[in-house]
Protein backbone atom coordinates (compact mmCIF):
# COMPACT_ATOMS: atom_id res chain seq x y z
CA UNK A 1 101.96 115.84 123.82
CA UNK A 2 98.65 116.24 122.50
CA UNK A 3 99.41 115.14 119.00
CA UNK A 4 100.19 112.16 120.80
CA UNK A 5 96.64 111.88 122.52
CA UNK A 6 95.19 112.99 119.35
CA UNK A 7 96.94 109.74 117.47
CA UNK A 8 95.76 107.51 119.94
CA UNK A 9 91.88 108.62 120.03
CA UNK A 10 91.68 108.31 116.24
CA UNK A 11 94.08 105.70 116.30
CA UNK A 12 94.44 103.75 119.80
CA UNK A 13 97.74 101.82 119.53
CA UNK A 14 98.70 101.94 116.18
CA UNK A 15 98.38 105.37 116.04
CA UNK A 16 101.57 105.82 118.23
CA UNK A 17 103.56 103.33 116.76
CA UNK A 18 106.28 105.01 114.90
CA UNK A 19 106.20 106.14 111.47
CA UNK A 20 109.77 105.69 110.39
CA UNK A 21 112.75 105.08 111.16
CA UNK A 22 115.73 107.18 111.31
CA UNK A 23 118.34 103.90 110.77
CA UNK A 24 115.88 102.47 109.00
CA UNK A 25 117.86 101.13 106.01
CA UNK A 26 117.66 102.58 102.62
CA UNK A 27 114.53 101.18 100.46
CA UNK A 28 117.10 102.07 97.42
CA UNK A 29 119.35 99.42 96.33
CA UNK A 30 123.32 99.79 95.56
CA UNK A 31 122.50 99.40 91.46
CA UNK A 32 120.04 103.19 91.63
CA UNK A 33 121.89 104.75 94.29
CA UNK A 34 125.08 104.06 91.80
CA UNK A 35 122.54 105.96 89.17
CA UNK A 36 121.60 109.11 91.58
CA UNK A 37 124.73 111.23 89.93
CA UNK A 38 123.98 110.90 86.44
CA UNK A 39 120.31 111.90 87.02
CA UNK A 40 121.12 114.93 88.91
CA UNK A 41 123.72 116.19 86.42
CA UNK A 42 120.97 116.89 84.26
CA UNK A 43 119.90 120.10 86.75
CA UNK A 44 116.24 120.01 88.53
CA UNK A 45 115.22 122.16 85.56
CA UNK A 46 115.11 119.26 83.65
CA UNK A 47 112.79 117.56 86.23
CA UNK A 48 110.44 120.57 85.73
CA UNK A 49 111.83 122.46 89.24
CA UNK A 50 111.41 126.30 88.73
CA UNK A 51 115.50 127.20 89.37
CA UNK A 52 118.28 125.48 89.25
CA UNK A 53 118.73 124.32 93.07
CA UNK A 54 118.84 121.10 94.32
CA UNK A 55 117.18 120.30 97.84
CA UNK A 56 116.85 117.23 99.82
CA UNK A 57 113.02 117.30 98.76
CA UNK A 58 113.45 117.37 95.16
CA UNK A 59 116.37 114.59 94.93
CA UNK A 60 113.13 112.59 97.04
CA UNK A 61 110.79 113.45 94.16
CA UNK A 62 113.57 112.75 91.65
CA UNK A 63 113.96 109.28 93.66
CA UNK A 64 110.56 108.37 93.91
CA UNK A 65 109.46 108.90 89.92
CA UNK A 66 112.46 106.97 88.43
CA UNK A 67 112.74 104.11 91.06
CA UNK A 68 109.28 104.15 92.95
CA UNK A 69 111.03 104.39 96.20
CA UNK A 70 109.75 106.62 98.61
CA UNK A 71 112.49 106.98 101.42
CA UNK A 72 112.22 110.36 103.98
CA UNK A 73 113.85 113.45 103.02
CA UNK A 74 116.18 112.98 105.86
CA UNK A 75 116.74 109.72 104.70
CA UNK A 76 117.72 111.58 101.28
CA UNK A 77 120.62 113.30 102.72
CA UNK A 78 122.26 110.40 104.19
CA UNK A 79 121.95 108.87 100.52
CA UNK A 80 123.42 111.42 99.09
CA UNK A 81 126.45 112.01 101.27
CA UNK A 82 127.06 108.25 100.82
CA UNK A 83 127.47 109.19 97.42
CA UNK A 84 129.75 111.65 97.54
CA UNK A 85 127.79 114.67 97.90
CA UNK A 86 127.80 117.56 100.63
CA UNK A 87 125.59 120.08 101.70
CA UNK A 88 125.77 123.14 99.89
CA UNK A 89 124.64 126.82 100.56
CA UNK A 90 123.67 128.60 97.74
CA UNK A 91 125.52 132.39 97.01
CA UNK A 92 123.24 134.89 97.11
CA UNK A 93 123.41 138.30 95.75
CA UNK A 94 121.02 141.28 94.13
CA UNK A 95 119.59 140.49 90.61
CA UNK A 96 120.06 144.04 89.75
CA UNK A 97 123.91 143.92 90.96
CA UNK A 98 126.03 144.85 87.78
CA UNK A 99 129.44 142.88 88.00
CA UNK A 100 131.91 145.03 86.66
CA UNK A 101 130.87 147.64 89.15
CA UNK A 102 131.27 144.94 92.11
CA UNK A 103 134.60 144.42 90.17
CA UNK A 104 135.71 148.13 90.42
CA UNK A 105 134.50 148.29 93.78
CA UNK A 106 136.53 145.34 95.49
C-alpha cells in the first residue's frame, strides 16, 4: 500500500495509472517473432552473456537491440512459448564431478 501513496504524492493520478499490461498485445510483429529462433540458435554467448543459458531477461535484451522493441520479461515468455519454446530447468551438477566415476558408480 504505501508504494501506492508514495506514486500518488510524487505523482497524483498518473502515478497510479498502470504501467503495463499483462494482455497487452505484443509490440513485436509476426515477421521478428518468425526471426526469434534463428537469433537464439546462435547461444547468448554470442550476445556477449557470460554462460550459455538463456533466460526470459536476456531473450528481452536480445529483443530489444535487434528490433527496438521493448516488451516485459513476462511478456517474453508468452512470446516465446508462442513460438514453440518451453521452459527449461537447467541440470546441475559439481564442476569437479569426474564422469566415468559417476559412470562406475550408477
Amino acid at each position: 500500500m504505501s508504494q501506492i501513496w508514495k506514486r500518488f504524492r510524487e505523482s497524483g493520478e498518473e502515478g497510479l495509472a498502470s504501467r503495463h499490461s499483462p494482455d497487452a498485445p505484443s509490440k513485436l510483429t509476426t515477421e521478428p517473432k518468425a526471426m526469434i529462433p534463428e537469433l537464439l540458435a546462435a547461444g547468448p554467448l554470442a550476445y556477449g552473456f557470460e554462460d550459455n543459458l538463456w533466460t526470459r531477461g536476456r531473450v528481452q535484451i536480445v529483443i530489444q537491440e535487434t528490433f527496438g522493441v521493448t516488451d516485459c520479461e513476462s511478456h517474453v515468455g508468452v512470446i516465446l512459448k508462442e513460438i514453440g519454446f518451453s521452459r527449461q530447468k537447467p541440470r546441475r551438477h559439481d564442476s569437479r564431478q569426474k564422469p566415468e566415476k559417476v559412470r562406475q558408480w550408477c
